[in-house]
N, C-alpha and C. Protein backbone atom coordinates (compact mmCIF):
# COMPACT_ATOMS: atom_id res chain seq x y z
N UNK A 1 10.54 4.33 37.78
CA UNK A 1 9.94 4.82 36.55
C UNK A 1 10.99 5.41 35.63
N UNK A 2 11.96 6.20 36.39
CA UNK A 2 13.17 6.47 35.47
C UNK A 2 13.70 5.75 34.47
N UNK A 3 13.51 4.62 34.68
CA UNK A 3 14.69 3.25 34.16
C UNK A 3 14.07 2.98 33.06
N UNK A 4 12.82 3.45 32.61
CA UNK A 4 11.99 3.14 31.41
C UNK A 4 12.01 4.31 30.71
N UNK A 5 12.59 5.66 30.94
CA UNK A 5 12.64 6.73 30.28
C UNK A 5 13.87 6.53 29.73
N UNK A 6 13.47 6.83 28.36
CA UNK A 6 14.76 7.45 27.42
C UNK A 6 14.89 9.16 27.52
N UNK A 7 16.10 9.50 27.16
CA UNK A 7 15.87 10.68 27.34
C UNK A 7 16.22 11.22 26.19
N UNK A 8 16.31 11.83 24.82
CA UNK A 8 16.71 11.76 23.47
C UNK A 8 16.99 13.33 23.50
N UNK A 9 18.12 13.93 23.03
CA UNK A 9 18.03 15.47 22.14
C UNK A 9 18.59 15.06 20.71
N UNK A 10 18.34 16.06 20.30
CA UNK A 10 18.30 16.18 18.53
C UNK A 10 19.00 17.16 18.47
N UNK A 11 20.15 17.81 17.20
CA UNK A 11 20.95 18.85 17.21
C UNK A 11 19.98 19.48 16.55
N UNK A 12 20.09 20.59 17.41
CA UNK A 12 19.42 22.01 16.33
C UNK A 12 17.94 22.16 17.53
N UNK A 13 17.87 21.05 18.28
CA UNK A 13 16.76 21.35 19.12
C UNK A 13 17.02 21.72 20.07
N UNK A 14 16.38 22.68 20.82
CA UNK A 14 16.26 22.68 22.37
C UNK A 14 15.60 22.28 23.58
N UNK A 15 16.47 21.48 24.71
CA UNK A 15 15.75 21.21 25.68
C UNK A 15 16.08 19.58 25.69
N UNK A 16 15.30 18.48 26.21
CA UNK A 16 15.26 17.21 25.79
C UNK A 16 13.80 16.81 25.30
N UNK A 17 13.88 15.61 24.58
CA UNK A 17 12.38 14.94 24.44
C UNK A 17 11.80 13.74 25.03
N UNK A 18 11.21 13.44 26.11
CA UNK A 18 11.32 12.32 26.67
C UNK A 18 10.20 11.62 26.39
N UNK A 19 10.49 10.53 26.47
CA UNK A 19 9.70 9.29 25.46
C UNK A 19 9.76 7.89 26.75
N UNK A 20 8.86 7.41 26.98
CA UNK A 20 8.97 6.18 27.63
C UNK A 20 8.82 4.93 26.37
N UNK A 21 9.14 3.83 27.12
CA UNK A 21 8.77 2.17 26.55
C UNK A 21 7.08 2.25 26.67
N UNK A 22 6.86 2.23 25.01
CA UNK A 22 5.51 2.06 24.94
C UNK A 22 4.93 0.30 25.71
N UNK A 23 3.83 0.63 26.29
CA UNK A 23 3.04 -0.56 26.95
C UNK A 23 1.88 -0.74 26.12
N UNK A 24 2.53 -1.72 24.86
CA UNK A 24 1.49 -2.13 24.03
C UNK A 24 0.44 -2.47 24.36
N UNK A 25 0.48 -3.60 25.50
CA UNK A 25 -0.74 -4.44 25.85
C UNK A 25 -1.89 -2.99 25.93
N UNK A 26 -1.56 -2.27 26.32
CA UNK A 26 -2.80 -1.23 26.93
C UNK A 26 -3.25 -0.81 25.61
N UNK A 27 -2.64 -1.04 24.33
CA UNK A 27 -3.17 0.07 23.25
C UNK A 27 -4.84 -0.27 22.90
N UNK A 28 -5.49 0.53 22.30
CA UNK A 28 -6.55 0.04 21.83
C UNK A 28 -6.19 -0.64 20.26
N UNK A 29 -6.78 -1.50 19.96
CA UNK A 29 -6.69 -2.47 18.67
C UNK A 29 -6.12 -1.26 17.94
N UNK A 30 -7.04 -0.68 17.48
CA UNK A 30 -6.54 0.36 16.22
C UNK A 30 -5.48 1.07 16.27
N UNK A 31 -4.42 1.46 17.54
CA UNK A 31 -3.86 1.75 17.25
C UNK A 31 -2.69 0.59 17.12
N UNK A 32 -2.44 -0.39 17.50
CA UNK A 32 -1.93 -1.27 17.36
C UNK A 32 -1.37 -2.14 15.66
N UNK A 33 -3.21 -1.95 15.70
CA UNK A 33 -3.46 -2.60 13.60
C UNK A 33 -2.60 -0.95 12.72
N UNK A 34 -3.17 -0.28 13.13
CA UNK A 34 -1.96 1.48 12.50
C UNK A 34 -0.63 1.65 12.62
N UNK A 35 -0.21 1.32 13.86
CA UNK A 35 1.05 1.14 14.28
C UNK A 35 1.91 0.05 13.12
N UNK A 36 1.28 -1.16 13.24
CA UNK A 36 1.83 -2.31 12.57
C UNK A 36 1.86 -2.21 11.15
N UNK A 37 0.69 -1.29 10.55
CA UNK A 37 0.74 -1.09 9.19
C UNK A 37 1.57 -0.56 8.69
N UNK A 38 1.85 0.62 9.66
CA UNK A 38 2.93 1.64 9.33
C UNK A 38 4.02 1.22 8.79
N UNK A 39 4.89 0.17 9.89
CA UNK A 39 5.59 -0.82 10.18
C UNK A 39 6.06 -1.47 8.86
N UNK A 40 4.81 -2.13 8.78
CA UNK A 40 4.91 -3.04 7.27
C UNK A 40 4.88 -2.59 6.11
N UNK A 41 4.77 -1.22 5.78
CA UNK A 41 4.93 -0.19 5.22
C UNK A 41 6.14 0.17 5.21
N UNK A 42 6.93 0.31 5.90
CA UNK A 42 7.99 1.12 5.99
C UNK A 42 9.22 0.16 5.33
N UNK A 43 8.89 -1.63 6.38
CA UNK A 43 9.70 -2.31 5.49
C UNK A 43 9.59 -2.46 4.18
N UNK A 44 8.15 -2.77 3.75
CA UNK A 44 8.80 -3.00 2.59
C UNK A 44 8.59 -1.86 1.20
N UNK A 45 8.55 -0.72 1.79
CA UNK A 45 9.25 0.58 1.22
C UNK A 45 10.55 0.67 1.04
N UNK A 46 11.36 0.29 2.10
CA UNK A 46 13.10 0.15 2.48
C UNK A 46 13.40 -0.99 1.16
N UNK A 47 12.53 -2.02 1.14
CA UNK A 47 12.85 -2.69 0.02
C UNK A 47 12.76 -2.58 -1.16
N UNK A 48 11.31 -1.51 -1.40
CA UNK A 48 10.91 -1.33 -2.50
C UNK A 48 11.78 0.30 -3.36
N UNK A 49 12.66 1.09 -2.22
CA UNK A 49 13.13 2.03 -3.31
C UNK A 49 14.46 1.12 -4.01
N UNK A 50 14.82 0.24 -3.34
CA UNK A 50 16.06 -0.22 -3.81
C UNK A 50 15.79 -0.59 -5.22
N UNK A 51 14.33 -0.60 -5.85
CA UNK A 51 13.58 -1.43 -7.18
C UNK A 51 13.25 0.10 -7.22
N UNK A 52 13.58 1.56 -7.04
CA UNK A 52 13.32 2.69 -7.66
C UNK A 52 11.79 2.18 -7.69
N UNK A 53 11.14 1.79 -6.76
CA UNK A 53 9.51 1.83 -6.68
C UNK A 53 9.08 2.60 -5.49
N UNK A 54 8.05 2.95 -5.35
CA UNK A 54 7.23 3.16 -4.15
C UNK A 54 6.03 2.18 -3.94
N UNK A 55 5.23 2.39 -2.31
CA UNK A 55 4.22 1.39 -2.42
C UNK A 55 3.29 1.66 -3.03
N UNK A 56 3.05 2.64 -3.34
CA UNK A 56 1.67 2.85 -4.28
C UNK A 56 2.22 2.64 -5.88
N UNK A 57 2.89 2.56 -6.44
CA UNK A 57 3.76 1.92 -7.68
C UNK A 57 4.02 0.65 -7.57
N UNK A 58 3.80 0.16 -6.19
CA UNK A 58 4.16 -1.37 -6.06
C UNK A 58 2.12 -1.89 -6.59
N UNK A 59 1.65 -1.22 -5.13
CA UNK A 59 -0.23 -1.31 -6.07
C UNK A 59 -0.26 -1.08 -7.44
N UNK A 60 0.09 -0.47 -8.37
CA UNK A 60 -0.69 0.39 -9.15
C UNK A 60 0.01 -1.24 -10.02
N UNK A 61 1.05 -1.46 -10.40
CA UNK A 61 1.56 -2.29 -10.55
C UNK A 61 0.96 -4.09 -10.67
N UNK A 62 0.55 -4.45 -9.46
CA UNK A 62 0.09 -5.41 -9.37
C UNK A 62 -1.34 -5.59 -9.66
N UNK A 63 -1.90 -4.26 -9.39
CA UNK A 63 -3.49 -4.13 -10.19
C UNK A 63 -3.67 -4.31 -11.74
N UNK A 64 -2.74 -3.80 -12.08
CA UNK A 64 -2.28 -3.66 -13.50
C UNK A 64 -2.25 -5.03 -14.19
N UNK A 65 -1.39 -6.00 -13.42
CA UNK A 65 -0.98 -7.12 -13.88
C UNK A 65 -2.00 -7.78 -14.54
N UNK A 66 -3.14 -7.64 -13.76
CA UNK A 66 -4.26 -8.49 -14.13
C UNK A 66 -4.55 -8.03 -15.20
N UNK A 67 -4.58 -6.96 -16.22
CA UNK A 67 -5.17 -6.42 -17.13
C UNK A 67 -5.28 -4.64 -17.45
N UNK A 68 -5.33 -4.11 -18.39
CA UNK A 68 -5.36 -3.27 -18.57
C UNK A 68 -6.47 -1.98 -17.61
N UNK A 69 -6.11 -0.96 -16.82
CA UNK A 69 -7.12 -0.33 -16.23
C UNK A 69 -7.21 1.05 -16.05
N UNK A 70 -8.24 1.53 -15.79
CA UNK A 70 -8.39 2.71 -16.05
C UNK A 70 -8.07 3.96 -14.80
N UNK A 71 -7.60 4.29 -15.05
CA UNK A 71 -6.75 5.46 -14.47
C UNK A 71 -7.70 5.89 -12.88
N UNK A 72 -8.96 6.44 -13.75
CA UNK A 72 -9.83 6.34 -12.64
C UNK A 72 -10.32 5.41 -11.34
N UNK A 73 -10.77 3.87 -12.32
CA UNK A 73 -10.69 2.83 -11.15
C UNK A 73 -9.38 2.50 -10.45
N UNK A 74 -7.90 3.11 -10.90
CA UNK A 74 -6.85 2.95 -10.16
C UNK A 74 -6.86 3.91 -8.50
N UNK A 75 -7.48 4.83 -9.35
CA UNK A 75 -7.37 6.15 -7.68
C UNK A 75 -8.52 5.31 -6.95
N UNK A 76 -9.47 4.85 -7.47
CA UNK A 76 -10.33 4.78 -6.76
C UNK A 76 -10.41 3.44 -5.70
N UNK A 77 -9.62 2.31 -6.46
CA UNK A 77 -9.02 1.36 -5.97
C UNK A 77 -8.20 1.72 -4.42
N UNK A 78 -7.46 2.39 -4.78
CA UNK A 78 -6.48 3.12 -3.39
C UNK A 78 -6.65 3.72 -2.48
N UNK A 79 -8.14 4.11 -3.06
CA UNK A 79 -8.90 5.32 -2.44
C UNK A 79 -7.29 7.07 -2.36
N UNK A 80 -7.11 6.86 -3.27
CA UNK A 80 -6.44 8.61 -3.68
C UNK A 80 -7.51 9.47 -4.91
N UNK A 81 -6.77 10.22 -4.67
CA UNK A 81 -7.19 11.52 -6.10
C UNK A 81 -6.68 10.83 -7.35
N UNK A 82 -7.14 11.46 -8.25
CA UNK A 82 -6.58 11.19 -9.93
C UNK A 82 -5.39 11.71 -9.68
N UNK A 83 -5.10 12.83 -9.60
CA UNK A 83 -4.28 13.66 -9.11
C UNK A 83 -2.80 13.04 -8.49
N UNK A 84 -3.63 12.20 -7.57
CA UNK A 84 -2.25 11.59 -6.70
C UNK A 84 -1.99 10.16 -7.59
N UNK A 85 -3.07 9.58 -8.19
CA UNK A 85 -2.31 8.08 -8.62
C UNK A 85 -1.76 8.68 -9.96
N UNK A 86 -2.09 9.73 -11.20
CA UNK A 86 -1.33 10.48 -11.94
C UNK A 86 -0.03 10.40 -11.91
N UNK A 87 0.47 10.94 -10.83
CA UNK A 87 1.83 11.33 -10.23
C UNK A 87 2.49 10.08 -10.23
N UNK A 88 1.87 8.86 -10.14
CA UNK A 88 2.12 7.60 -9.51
C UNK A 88 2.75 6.86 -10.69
N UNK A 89 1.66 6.58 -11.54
CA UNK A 89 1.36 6.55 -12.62
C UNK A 89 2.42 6.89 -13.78
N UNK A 90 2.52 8.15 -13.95
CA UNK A 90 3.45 9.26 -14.70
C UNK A 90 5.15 8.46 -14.14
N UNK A 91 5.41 8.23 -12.84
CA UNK A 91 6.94 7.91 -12.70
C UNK A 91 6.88 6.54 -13.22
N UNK A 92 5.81 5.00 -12.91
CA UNK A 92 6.01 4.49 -13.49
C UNK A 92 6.31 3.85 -15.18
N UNK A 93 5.57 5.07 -15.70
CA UNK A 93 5.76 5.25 -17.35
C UNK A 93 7.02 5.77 -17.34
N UNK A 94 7.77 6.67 -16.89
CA UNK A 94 8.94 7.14 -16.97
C UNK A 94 9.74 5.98 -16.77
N UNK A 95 9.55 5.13 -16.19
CA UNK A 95 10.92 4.10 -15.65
C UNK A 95 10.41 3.17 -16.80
N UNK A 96 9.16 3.07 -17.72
CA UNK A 96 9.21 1.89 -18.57
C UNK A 96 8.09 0.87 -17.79
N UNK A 97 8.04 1.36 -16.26
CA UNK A 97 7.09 -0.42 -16.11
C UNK A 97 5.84 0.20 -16.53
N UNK A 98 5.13 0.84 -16.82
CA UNK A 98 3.67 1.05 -17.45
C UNK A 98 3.74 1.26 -18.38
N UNK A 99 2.55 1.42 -19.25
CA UNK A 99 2.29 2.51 -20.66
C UNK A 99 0.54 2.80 -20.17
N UNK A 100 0.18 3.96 -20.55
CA UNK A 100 -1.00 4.63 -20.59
C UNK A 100 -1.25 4.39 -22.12
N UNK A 101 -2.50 4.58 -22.30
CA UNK A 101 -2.85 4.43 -23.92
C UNK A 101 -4.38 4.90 -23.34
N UNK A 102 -5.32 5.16 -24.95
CA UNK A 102 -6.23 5.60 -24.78
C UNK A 102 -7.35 4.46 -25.61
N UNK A 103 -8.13 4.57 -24.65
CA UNK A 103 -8.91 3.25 -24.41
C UNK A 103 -10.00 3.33 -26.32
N UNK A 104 -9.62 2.21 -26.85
CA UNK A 104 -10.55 2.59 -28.47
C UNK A 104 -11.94 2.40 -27.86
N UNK A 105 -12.15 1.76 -27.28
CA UNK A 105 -13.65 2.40 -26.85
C UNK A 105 -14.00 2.96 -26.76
N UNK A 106 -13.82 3.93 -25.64
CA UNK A 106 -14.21 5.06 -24.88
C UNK A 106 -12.80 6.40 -25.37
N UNK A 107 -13.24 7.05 -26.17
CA UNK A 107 -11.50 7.79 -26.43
C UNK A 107 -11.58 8.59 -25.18
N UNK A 108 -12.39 9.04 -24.57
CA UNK A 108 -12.48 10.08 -23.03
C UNK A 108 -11.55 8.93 -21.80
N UNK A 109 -11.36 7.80 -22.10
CA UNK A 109 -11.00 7.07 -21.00
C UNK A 109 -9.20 6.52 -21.19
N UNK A 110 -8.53 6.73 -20.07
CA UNK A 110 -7.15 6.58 -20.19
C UNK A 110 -7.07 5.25 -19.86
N UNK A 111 -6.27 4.09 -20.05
CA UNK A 111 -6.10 2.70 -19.55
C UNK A 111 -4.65 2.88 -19.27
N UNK A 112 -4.46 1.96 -18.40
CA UNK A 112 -3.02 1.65 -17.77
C UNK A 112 -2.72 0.34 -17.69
N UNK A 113 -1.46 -0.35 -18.39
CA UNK A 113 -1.19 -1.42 -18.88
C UNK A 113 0.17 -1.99 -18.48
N UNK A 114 0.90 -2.78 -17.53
CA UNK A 114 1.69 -3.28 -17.63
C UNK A 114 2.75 -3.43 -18.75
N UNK A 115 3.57 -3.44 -18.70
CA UNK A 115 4.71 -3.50 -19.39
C UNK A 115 5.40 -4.85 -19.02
N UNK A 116 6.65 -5.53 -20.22
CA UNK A 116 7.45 -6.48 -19.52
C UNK A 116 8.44 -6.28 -18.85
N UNK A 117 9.15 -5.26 -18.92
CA UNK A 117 9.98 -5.15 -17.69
C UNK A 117 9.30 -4.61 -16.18
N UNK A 118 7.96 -4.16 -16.41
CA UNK A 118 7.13 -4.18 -15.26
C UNK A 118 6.46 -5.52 -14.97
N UNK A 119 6.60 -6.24 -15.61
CA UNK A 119 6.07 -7.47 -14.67
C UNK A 119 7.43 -8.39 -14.20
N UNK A 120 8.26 -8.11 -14.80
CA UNK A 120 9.27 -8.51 -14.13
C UNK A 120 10.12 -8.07 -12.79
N UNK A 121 9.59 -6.39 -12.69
CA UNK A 121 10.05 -5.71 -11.68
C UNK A 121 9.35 -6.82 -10.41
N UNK A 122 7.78 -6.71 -10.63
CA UNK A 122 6.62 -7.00 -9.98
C UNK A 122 6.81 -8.10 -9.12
N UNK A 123 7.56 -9.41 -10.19
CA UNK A 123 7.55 -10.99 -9.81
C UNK A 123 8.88 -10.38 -8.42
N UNK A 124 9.90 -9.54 -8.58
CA UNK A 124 11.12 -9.63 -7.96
C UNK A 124 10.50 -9.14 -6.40
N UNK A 125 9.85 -8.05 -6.94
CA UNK A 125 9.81 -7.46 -5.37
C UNK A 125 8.61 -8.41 -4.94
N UNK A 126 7.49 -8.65 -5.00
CA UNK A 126 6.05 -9.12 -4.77
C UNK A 126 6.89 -10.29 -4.25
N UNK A 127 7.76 -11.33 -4.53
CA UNK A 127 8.43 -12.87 -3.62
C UNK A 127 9.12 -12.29 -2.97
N UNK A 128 9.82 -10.99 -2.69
CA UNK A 128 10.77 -10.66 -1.64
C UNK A 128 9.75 -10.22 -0.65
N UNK A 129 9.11 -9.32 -0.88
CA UNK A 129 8.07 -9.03 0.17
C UNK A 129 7.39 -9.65 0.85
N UNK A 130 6.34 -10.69 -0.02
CA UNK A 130 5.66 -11.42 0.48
C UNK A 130 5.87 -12.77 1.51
N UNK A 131 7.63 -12.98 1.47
CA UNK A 131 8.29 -13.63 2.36
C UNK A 131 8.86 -12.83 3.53
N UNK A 132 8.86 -11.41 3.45
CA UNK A 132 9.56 -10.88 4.68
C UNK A 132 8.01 -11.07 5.21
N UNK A 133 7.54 -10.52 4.89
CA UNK A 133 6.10 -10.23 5.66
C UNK A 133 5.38 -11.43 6.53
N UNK A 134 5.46 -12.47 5.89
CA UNK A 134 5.01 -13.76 6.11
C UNK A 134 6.04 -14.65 7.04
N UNK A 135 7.27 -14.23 6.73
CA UNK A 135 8.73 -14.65 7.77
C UNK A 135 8.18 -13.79 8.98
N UNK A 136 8.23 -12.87 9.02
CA UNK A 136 7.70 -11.84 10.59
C UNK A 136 7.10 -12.47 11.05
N UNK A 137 5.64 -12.43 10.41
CA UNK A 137 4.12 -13.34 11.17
C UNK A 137 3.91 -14.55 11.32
N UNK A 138 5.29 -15.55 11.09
CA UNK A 138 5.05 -16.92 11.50
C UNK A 138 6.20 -16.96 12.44
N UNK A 139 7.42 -16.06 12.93
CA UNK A 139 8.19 -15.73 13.78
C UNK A 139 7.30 -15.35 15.03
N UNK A 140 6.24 -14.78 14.87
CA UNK A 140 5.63 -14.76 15.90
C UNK A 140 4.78 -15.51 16.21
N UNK A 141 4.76 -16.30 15.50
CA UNK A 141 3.50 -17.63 16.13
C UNK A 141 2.57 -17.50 15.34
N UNK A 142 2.13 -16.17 14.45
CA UNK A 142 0.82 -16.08 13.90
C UNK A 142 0.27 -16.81 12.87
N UNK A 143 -1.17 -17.74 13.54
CA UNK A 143 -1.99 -18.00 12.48
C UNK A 143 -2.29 -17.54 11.17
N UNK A 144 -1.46 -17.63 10.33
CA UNK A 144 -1.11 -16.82 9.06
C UNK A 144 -2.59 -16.58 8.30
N UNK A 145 -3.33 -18.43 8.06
CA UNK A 145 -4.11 -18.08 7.26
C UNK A 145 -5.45 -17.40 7.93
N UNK A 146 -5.93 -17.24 9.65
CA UNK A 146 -6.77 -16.95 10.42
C UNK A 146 -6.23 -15.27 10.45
N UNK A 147 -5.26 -15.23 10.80
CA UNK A 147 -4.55 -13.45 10.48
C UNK A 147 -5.42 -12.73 9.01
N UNK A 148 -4.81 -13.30 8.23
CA UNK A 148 -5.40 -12.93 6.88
C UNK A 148 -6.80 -12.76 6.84
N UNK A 149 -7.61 -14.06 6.84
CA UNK A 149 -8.75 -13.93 6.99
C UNK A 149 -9.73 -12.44 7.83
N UNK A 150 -9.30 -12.35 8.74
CA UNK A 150 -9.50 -11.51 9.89
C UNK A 150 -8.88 -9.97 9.16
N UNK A 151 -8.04 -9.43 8.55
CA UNK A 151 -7.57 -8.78 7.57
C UNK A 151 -8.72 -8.28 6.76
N UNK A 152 -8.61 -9.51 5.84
CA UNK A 152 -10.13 -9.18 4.78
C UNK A 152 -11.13 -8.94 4.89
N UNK A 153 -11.95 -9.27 6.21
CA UNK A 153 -12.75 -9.26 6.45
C UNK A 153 -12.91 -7.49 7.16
N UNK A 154 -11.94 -7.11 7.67
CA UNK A 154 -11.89 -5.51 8.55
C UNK A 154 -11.69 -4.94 6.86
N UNK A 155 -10.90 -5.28 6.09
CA UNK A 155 -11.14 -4.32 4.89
C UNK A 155 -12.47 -4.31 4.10
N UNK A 156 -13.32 -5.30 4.09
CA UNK A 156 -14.30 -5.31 3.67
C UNK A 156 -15.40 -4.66 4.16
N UNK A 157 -15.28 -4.38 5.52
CA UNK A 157 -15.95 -4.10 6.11
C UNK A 157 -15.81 -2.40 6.45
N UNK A 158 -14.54 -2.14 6.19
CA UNK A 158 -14.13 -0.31 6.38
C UNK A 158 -13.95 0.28 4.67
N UNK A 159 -13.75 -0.96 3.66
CA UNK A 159 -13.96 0.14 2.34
C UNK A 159 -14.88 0.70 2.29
N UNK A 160 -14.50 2.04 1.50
CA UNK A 160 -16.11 2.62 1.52
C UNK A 160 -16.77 2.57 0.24
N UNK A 161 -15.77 1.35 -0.97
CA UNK A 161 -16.64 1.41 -2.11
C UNK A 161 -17.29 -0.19 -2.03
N UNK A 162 -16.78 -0.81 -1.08
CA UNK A 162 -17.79 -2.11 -0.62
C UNK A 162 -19.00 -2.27 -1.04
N UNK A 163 -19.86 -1.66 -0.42
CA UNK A 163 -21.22 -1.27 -0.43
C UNK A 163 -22.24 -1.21 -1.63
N UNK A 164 -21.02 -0.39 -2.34
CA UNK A 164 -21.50 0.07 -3.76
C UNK A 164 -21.16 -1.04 -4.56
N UNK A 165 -20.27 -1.75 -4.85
CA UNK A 165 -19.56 -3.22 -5.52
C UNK A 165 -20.70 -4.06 -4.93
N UNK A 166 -21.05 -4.18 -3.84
CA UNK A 166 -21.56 -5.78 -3.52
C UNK A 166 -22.57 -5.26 -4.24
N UNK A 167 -23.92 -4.29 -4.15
CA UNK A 167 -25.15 -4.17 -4.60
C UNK A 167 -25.41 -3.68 -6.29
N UNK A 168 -23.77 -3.64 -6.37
CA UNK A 168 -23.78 -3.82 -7.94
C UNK A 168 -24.30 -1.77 -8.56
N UNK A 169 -23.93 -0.98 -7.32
CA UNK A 169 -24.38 0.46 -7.87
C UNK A 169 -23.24 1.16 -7.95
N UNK A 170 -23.50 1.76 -9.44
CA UNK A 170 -21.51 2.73 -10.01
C UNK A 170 -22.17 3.98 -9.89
N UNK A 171 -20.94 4.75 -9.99
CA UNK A 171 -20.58 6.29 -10.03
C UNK A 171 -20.83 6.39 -11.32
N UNK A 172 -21.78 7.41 -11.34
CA UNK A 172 -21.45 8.23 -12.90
C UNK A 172 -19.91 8.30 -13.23
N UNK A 173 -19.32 7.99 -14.97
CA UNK A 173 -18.71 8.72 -15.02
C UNK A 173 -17.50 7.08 -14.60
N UNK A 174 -18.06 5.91 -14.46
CA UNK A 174 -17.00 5.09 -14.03
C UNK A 174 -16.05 5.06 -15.22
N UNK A 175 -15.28 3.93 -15.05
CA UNK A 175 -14.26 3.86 -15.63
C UNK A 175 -14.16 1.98 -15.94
């Protein structure tokens, strides 16, 4: 059993921390699908500050592309606070890939709009990513388009504004 223990210290800590070789097979799904997200997260974060982006600037971004949107359906999209896609929001206007403007319709409503050097950021990272990601999961054998499928279907099924979209019922106050 030794031979599978690492034994790790850290400066500034005391004592050791011992950690074995995780035995995936045993995990339950979820932590496995969490684990991996993390994962795929992390890479292509590593990729995405090198583009002075984050992943939620990489979302806010590609939501955007499609059309002008409202600040609100952005948090709500992500499922964050105003608060947190704001913040999000606010750095990408600072770097130039957004602009906020105020919607002539509705003057109470903020819109968020792509920019051209934000869709150009978008095209660079969105083909770098979407090939590491897709290079991984066919390195491993995986049924790419049955993977996916199986994907959409667990997100459809765990959003919690699903429900409300399919039967066609809004929040006061949408956007």
């Amino acid at each position: 059993m030794l031979s599978i223990l690492n034994i790790a210290t850290s400066a500034g800590r005391r004592g050791a921390v011992v950690t074995r070789q995780p035995d995936r097979g045993q995990w339950p799904t979820g932590r496995l699908l969490s684990t991996a997200a993390r994962l795929v997260e992390q890479a292509w974060n590593a990729r995405l500050r090198e583009h002075g982006v984050s992943h939620a600037g990489m979302i806010v971004l590609a939501t955007v592309s499609r059309g002008p949107v409202g600040q609100r359906e952005l948090a709500r999209d992500q499922h964050v606070t105003e608060q947190t896609i704001g913040r999000t929001i606010a750095h990408l206007e600072s770097t130039g890939h957004v602009r906020r403007s105020t919607d002539p319709a509705d003057r109470r409503r903020r819109t968020v709009e792509l920019t051209p050097p934000g869709a150009t950021l978008l095209a660079e990272i969105s083909d770098g990513g979407e090939r590491l990601t897709d290079d991984v999961l066919r390195a491993a054998a995986v049924d790419l388009p049955h993977f996916r499928h199986a994907l959409e279907a667990l997100i459809q099924i765990l959003d919690p504004g699903a429900l409300h979209r399919a039967s066609g019922i809004t929040e006061s106050g949408d956007d």
